[in-house]
N, C-alpha and C. Protein backbone atom coordinates (compact mmCIF):
# COMPACT_ATOMS: atom_id res chain seq x y z
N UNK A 1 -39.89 -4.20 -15.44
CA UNK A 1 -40.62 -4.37 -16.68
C UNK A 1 -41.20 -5.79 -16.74
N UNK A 2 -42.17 -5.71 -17.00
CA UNK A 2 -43.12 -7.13 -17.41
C UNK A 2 -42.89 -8.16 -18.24
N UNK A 3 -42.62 -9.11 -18.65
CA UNK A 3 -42.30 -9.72 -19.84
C UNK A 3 -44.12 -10.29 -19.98
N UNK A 4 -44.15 -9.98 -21.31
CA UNK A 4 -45.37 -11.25 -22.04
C UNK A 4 -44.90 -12.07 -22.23
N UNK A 5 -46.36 -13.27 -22.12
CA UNK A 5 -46.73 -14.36 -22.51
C UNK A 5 -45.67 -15.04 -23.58
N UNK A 6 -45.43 -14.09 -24.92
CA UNK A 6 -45.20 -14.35 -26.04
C UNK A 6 -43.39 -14.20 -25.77
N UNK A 7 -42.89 -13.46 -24.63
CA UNK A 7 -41.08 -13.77 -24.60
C UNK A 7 -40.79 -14.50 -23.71
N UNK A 8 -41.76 -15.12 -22.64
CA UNK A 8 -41.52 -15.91 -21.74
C UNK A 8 -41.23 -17.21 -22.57
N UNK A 9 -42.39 -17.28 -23.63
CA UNK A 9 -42.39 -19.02 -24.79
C UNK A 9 -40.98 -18.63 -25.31
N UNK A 10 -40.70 -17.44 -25.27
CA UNK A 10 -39.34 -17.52 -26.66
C UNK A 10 -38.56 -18.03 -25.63
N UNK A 11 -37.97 -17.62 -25.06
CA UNK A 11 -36.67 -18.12 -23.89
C UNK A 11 -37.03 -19.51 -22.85
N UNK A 12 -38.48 -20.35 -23.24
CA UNK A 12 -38.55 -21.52 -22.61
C UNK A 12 -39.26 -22.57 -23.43
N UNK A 13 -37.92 -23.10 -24.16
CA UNK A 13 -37.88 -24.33 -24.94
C UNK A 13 -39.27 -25.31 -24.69
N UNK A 14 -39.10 -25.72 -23.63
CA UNK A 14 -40.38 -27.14 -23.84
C UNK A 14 -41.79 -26.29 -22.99
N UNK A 15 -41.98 -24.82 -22.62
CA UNK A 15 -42.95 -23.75 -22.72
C UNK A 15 -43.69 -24.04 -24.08
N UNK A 16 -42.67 -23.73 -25.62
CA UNK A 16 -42.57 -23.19 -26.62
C UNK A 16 -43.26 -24.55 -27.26
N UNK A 17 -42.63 -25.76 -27.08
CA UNK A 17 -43.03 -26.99 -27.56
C UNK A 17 -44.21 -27.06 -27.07
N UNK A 18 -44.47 -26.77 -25.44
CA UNK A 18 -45.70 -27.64 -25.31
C UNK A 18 -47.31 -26.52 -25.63
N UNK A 19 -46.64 -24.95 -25.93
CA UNK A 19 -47.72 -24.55 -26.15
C UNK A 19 -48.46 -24.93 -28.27
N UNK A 20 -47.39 -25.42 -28.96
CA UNK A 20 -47.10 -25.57 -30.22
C UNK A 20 -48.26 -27.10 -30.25
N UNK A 21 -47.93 -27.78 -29.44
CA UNK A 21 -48.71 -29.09 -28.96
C UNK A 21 -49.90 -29.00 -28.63
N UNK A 22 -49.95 -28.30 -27.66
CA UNK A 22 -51.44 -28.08 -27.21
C UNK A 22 -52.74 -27.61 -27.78
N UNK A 23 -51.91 -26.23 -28.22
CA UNK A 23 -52.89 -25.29 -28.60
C UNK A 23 -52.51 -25.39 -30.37
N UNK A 24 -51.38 -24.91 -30.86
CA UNK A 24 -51.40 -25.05 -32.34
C UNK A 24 -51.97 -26.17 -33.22
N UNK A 25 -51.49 -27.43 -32.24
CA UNK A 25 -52.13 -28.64 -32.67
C UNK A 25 -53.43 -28.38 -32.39
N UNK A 26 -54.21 -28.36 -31.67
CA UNK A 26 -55.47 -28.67 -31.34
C UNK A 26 -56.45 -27.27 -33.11
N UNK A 27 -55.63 -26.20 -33.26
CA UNK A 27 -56.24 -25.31 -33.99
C UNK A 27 -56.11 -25.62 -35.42
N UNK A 28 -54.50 -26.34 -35.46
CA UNK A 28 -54.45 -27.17 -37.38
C UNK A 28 -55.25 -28.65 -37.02
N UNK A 29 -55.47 -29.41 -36.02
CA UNK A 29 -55.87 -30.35 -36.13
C UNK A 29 -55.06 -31.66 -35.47
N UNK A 30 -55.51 -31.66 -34.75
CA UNK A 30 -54.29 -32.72 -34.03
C UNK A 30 -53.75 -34.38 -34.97
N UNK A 31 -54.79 -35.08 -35.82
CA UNK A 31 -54.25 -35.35 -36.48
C UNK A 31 -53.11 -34.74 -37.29
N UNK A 32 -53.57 -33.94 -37.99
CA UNK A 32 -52.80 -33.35 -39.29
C UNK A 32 -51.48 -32.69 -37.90
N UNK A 33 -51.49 -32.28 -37.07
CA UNK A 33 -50.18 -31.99 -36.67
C UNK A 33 -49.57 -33.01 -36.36
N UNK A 34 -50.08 -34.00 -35.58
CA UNK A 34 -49.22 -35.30 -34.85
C UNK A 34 -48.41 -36.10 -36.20
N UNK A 35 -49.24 -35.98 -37.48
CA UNK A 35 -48.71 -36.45 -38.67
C UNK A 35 -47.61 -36.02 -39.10
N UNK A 36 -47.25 -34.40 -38.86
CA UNK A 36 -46.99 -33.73 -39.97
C UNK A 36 -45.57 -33.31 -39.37
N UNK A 37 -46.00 -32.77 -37.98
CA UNK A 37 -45.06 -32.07 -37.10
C UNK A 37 -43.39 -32.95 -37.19
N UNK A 38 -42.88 -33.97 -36.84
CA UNK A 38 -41.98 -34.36 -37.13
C UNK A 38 -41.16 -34.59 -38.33
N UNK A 39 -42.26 -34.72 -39.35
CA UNK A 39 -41.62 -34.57 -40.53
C UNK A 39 -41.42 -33.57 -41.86
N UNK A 40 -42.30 -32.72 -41.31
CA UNK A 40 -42.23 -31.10 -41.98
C UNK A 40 -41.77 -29.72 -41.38
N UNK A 41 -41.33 -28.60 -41.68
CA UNK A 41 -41.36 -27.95 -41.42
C UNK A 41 -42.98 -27.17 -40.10
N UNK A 42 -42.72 -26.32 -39.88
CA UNK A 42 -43.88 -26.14 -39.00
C UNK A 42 -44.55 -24.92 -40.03
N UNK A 43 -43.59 -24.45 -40.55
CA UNK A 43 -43.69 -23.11 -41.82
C UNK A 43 -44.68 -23.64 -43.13
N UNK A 44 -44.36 -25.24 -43.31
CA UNK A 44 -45.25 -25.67 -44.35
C UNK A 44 -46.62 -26.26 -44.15
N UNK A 45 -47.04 -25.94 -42.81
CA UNK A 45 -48.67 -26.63 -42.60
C UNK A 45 -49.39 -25.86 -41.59
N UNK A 46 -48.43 -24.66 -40.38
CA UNK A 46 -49.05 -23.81 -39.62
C UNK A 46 -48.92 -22.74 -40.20
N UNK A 47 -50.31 -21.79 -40.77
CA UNK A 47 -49.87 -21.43 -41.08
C UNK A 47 -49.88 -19.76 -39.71
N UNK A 48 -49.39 -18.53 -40.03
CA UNK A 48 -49.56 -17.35 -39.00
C UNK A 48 -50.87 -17.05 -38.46
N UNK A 49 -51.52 -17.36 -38.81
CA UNK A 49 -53.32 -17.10 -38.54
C UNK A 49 -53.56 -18.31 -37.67
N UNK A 50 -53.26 -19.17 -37.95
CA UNK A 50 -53.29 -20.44 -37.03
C UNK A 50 -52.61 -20.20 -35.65
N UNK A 51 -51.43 -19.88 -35.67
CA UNK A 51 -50.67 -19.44 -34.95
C UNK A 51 -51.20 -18.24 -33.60
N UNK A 52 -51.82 -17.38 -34.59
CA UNK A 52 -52.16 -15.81 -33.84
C UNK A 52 -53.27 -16.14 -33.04
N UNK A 53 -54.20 -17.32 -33.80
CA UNK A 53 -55.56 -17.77 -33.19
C UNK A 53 -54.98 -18.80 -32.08
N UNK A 54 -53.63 -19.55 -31.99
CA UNK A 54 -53.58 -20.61 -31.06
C UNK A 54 -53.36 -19.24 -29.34
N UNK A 55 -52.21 -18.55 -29.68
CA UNK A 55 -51.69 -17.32 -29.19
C UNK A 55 -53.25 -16.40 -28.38
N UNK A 56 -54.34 -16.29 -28.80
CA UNK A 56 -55.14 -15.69 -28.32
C UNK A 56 -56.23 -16.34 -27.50
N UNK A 57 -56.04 -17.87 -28.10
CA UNK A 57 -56.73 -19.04 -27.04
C UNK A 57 -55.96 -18.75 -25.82
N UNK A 58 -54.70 -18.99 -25.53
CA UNK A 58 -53.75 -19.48 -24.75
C UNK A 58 -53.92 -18.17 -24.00
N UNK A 59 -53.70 -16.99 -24.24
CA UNK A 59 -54.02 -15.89 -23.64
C UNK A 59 -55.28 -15.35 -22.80
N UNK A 60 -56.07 -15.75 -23.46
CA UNK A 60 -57.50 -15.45 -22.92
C UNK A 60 -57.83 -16.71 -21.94
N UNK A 61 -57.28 -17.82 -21.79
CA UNK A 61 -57.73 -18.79 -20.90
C UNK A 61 -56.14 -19.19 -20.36
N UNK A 62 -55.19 -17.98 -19.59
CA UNK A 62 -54.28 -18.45 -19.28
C UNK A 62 -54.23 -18.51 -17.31
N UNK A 63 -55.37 -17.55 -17.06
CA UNK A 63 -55.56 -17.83 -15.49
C UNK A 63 -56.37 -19.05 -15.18
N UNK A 64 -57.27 -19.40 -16.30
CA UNK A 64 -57.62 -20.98 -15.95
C UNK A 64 -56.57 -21.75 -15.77
């Protein structure tokens, strides 16, 4: 059986961080994440749409 994209990030910690970095940041705004990320929740400024849109970047440009 295959694993996705999306259980490989669950079971690899700095996977999970660095796709949250890359891509989530770059879609809320890398200011507003580099600001925010250490001292908020991730629940109070990403919101799921942000998320689904970082998730479909990362997917569609993952053989680059």
């Amino acid at each position: 059986m295959e694993s996705s994209i999306v259980d490989t990030q669950r079971n690899d910690m700095q996977m999970y961080t660095d796709f949250f970095s890359l891509f989530v940041g770059s879609v809320v705004g890398k200011k507003r994440f580099e600001g925010l990320c250490f001292r908020e929740n991730l629940s109070n400024f990403v919101t799921i749409s942000d998320e689904a849109l970082a998730l479909l970047i990362f997917e569609n440009n993952y053989d680059r």
